[in-house]
N, C-alpha and C. Protein backbone atom coordinates (compact mmCIF):
# COMPACT_ATOMS: atom_id res chain seq x y z
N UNK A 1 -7.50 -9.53 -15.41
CA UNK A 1 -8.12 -8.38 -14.75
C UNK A 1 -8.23 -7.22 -15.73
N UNK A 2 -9.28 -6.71 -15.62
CA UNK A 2 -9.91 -5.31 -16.39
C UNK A 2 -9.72 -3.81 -15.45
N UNK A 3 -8.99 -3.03 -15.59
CA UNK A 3 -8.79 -2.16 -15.33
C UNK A 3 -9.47 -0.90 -15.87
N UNK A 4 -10.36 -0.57 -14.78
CA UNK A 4 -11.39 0.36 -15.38
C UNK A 4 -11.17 1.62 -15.56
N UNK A 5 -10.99 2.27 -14.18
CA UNK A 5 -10.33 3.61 -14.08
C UNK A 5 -9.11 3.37 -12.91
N UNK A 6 -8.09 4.62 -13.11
CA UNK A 6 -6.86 4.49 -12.58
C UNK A 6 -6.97 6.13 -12.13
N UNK A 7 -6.99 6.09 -11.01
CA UNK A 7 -6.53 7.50 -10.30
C UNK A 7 -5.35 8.09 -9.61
N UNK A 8 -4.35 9.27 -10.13
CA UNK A 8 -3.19 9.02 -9.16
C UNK A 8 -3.49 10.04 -8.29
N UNK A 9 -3.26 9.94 -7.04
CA UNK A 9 -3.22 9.55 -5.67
C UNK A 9 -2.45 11.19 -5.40
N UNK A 10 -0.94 10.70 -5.54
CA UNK A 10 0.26 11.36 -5.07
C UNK A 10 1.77 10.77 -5.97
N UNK A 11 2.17 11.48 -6.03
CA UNK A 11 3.69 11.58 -6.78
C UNK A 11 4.73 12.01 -5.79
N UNK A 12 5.54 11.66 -5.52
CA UNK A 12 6.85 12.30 -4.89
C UNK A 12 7.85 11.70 -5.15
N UNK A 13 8.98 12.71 -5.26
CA UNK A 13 10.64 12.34 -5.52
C UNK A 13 11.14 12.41 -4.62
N UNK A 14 11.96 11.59 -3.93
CA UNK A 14 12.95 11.60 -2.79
C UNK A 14 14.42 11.28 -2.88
N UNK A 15 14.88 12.89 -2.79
CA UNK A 15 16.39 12.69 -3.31
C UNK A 15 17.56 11.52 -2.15
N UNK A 16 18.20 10.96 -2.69
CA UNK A 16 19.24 10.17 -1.43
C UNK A 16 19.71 11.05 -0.95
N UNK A 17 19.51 11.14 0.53
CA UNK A 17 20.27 12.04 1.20
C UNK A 17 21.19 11.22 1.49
N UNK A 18 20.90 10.00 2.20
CA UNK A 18 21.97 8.97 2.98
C UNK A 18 23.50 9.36 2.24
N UNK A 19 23.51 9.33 1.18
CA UNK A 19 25.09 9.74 0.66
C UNK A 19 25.43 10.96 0.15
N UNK A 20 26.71 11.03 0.29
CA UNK A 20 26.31 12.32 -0.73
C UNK A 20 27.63 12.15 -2.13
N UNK A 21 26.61 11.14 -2.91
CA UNK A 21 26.50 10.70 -4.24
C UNK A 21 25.80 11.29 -4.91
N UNK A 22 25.90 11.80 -5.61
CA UNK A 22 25.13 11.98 -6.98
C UNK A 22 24.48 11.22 -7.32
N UNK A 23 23.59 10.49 -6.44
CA UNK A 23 22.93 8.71 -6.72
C UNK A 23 21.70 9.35 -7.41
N UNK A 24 21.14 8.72 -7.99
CA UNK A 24 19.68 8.98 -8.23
C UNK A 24 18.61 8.88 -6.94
N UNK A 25 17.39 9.53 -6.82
CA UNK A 25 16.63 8.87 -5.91
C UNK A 25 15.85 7.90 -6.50
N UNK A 26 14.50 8.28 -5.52
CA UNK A 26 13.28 6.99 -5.14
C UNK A 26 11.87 7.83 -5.84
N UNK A 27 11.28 7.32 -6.82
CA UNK A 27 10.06 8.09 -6.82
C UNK A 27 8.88 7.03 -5.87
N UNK A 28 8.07 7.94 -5.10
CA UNK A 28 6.87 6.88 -4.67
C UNK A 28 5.79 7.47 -5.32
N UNK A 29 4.60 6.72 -5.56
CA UNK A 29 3.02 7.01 -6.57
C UNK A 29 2.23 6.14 -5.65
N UNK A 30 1.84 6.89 -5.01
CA UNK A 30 -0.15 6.19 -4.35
C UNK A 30 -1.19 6.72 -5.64
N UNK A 31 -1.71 5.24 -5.94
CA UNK A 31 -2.64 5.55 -6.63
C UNK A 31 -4.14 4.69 -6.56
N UNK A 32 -5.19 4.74 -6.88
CA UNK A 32 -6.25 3.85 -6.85
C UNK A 32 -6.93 3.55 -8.24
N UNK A 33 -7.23 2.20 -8.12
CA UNK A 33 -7.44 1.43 -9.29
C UNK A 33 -8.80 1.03 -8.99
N UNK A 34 -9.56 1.15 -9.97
CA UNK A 34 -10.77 0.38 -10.16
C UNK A 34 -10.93 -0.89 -11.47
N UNK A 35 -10.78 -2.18 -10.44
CA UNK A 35 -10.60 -3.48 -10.89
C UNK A 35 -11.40 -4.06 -11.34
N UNK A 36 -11.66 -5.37 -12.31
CA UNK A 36 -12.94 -5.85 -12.97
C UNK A 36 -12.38 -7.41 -12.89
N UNK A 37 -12.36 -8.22 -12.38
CA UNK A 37 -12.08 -9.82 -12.93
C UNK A 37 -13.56 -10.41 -13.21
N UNK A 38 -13.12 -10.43 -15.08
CA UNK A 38 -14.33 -10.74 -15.75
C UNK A 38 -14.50 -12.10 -15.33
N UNK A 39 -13.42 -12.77 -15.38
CA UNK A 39 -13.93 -14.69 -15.23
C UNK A 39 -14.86 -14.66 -13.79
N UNK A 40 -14.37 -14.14 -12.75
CA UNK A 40 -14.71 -14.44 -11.63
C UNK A 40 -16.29 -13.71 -11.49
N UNK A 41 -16.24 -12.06 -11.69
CA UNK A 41 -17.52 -11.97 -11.82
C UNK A 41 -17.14 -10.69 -10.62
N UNK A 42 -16.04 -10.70 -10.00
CA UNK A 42 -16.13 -9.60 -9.11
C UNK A 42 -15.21 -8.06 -9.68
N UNK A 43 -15.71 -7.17 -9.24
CA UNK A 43 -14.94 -6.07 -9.28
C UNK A 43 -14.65 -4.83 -8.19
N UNK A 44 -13.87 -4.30 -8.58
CA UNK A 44 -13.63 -3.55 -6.62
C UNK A 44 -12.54 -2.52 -6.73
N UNK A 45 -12.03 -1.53 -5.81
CA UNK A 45 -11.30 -0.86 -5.83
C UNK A 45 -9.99 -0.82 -4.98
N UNK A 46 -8.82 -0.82 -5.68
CA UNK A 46 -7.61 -1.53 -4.89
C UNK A 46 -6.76 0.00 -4.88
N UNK A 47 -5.83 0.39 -3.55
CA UNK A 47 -4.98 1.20 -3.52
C UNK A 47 -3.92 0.69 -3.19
N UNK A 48 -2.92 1.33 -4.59
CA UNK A 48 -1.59 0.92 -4.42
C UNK A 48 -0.82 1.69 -4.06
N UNK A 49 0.79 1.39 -3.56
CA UNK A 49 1.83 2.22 -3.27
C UNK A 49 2.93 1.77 -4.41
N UNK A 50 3.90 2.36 -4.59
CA UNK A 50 5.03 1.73 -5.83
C UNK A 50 6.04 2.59 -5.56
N UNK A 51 7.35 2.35 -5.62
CA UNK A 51 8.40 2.83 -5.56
C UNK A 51 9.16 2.84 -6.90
N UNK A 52 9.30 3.37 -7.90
CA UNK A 52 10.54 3.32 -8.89
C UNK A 52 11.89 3.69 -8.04
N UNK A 53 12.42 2.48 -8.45
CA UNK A 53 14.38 2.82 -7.94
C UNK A 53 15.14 2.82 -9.08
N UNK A 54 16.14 3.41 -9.21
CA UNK A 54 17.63 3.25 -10.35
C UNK A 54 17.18 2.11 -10.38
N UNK A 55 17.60 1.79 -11.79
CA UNK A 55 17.13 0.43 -11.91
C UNK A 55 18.25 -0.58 -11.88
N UNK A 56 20.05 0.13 -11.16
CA UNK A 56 21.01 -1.10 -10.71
C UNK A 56 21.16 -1.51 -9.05
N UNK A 57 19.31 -1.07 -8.69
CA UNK A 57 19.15 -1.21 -7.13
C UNK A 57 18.25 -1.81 -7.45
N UNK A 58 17.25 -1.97 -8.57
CA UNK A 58 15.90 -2.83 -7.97
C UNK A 58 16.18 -4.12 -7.60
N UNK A 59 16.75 -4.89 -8.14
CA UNK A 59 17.19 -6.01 -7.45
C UNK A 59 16.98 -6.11 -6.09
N UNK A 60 18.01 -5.28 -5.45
CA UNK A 60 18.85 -5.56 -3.79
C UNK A 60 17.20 -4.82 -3.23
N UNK A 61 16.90 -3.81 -4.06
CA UNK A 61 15.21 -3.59 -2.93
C UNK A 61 13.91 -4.24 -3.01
N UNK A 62 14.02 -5.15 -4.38
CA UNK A 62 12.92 -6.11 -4.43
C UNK A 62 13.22 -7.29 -2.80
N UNK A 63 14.67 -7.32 -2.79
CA UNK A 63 15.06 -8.84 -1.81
C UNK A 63 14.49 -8.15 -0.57
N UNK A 64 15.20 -6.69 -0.69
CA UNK A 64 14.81 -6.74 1.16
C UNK A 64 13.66 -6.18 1.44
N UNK A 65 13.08 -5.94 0.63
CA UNK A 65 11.56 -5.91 0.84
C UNK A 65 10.34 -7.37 0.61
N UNK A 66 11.53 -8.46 0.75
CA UNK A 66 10.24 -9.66 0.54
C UNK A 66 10.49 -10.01 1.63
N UNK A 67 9.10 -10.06 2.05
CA UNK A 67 8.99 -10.62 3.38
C UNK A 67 7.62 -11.17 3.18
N UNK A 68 7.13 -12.01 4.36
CA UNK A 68 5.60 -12.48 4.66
C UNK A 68 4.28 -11.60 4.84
N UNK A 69 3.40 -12.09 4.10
CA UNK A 69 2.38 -11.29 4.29
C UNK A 69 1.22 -11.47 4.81
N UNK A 70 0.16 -10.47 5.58
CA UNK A 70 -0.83 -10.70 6.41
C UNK A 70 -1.75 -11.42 5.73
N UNK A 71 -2.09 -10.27 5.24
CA UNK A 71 -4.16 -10.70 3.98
C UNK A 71 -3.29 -10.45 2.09
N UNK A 72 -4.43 -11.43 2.01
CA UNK A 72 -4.51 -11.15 0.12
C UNK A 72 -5.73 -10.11 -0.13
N UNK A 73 -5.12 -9.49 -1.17
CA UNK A 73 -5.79 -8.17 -1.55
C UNK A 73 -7.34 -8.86 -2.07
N UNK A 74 -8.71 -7.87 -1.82
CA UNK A 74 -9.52 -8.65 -2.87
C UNK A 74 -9.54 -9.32 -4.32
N UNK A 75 -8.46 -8.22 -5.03
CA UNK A 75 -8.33 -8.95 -6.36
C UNK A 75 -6.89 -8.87 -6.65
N UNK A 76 -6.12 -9.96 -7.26
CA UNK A 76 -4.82 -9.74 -7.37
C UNK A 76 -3.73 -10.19 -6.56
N UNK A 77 -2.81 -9.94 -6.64
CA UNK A 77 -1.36 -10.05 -5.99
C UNK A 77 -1.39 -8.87 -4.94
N UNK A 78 -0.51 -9.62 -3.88
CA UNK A 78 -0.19 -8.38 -2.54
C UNK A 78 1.00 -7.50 -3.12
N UNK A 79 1.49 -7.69 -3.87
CA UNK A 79 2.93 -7.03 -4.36
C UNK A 79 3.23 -7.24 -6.16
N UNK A 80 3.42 -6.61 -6.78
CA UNK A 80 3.99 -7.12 -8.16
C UNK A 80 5.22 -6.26 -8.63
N UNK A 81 6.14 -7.20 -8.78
CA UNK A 81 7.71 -6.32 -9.25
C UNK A 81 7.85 -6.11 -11.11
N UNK A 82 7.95 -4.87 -11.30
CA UNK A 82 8.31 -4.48 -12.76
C UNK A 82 9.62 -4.18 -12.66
N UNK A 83 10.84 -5.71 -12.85
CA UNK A 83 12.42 -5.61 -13.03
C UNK A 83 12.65 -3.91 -14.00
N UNK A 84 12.14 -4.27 -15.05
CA UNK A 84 12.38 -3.49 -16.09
C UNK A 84 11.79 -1.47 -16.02
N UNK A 85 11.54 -1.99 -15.62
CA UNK A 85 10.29 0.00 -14.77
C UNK A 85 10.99 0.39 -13.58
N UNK A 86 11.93 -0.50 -12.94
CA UNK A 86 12.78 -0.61 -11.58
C UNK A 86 11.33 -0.09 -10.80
N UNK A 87 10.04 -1.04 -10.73
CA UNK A 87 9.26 -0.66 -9.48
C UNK A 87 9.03 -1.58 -9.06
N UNK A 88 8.91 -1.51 -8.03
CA UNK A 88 7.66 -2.73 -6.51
C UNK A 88 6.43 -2.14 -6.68
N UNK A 89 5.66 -2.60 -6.60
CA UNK A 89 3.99 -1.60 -6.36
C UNK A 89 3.70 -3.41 -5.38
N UNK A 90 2.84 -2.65 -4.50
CA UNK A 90 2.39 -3.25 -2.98
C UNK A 90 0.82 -2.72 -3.01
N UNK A 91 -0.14 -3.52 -3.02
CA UNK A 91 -1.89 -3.36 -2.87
C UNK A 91 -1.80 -3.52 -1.05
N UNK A 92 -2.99 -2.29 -0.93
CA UNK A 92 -3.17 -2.15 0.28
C UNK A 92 -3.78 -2.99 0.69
N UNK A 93 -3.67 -3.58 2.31
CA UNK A 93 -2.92 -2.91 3.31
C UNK A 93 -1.24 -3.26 3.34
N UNK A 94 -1.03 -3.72 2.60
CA UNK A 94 0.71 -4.00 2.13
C UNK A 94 1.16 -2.94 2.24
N UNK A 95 2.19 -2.24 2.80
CA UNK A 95 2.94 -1.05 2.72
C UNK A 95 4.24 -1.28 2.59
N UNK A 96 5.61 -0.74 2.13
CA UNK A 96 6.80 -0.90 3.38
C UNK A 96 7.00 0.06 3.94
N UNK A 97 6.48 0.88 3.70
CA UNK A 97 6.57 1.90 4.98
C UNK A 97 6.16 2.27 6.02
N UNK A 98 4.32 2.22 6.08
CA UNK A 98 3.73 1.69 7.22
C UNK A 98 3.54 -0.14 7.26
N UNK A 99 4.73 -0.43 7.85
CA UNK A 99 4.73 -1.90 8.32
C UNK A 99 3.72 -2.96 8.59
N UNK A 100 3.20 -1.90 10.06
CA UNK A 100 2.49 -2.58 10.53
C UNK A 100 0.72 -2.68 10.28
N UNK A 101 0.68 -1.60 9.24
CA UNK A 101 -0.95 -1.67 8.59
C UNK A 101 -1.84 -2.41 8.62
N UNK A 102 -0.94 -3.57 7.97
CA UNK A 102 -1.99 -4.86 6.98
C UNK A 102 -1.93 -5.91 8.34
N UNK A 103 -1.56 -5.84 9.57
CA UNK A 103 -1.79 -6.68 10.65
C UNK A 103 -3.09 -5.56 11.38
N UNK A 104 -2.56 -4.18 11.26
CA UNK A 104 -3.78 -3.34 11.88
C UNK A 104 -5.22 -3.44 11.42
N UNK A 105 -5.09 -3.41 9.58
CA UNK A 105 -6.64 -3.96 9.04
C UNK A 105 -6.63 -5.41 9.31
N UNK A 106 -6.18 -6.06 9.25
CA UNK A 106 -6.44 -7.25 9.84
C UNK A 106 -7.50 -7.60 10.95
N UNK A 107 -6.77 -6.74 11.90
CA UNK A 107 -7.43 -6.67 13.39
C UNK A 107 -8.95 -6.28 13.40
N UNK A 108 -8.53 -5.34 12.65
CA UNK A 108 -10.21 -4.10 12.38
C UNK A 108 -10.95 -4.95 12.06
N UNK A 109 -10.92 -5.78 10.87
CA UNK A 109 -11.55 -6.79 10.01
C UNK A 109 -12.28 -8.00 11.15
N UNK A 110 -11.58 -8.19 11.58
CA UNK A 110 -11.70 -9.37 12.88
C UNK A 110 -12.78 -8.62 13.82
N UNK A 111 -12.27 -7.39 14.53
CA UNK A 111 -13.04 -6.69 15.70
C UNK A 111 -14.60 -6.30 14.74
N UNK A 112 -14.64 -5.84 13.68
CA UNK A 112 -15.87 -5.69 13.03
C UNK A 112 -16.57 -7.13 12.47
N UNK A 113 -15.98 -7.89 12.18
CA UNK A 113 -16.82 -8.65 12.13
C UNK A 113 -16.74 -10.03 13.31
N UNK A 114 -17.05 -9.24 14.26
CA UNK A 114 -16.50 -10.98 15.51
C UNK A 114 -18.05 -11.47 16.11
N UNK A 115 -19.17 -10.88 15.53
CA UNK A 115 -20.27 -11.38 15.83
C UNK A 115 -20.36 -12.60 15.28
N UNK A 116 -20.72 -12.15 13.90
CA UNK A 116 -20.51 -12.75 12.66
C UNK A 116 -19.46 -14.74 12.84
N UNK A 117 -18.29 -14.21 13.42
CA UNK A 117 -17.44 -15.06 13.61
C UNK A 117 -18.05 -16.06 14.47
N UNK A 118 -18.12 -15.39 15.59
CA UNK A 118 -18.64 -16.16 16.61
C UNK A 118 -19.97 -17.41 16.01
N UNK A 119 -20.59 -16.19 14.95
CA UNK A 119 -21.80 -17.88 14.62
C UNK A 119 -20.78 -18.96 13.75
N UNK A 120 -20.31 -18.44 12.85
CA UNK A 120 -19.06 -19.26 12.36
C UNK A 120 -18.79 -20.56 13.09
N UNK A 121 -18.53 -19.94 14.12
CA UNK A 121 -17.81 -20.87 14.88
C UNK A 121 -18.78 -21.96 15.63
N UNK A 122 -19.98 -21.60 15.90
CA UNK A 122 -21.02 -21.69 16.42
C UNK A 122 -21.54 -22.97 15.27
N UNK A 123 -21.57 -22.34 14.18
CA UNK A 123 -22.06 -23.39 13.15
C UNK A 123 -23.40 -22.83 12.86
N UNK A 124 -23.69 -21.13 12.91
CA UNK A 124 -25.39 -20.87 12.73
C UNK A 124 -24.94 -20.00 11.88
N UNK A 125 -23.84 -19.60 11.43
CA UNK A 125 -23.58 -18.66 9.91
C UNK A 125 -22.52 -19.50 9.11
N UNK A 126 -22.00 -19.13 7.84
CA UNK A 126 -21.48 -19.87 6.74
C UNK A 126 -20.62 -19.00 6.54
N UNK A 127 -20.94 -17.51 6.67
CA UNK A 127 -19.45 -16.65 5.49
C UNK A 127 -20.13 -15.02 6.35
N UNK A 128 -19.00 -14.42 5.98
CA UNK A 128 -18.76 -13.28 6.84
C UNK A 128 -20.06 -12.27 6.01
């Protein structure tokens, strides 16, 4: 993949309140990417979310943040972990924070195109 332009989004630091350690926090970065996959021939624009953690937590927050996922992004991975950067970055509609998103575009996706479907199903259309 060719990465064309990269826009950031938003930055924020979020100190641990949960203890009161001197822990490090959480940075989160929404940002949007404009993608190129030369082999394939397509290109498109993907928004990500990413968390940097201390990096003697990324571990334990890579685990409990793997879970199953709705849709695959148009181009790419739904999630990619940088051990070493201590980040997760998640392509939308993947969140962990809004959960339930990527079942909500899901839905949308379905309700907008259910004409469409219906010939699908019908056998008088081929592809959405």
């Amino acid at each position: 993949y060719l990465i064309t332009r990269c826009r950031i989004l938003r930055i924020q630091y979020h100190r641990n309140l949960n203890t009161g350690l001197p822990e490090p926090g959480v940075f989160t970065l929404r940002y949007q990417l404009e993608v190129k996959d030369e082999l394939k021939g397509k290109e498109g624009t993907q928004f990500l979310f990413a968390k940097v953690y201390p990096k003697e937590r990324i571990q334990e927050e890579f685990r409990k943040r793997d879970r199953g996922w709705v849709s695959s992004p148009q181009l790419g991975k739904t999630r990619v972990f940088f051990p070493d950067l201590g980040m997760i970055v998640w392509v939308f509609p993947h969140d962990p924070v809004l959960r339930g998103i990527a079942t909500a575009v899901a839905v949308l996706v379905v309700v907008r195109h259910r004409d469409n479907i219906k010939r699908i199903i019908a056998g008088t259309e081929s592809r959405l």
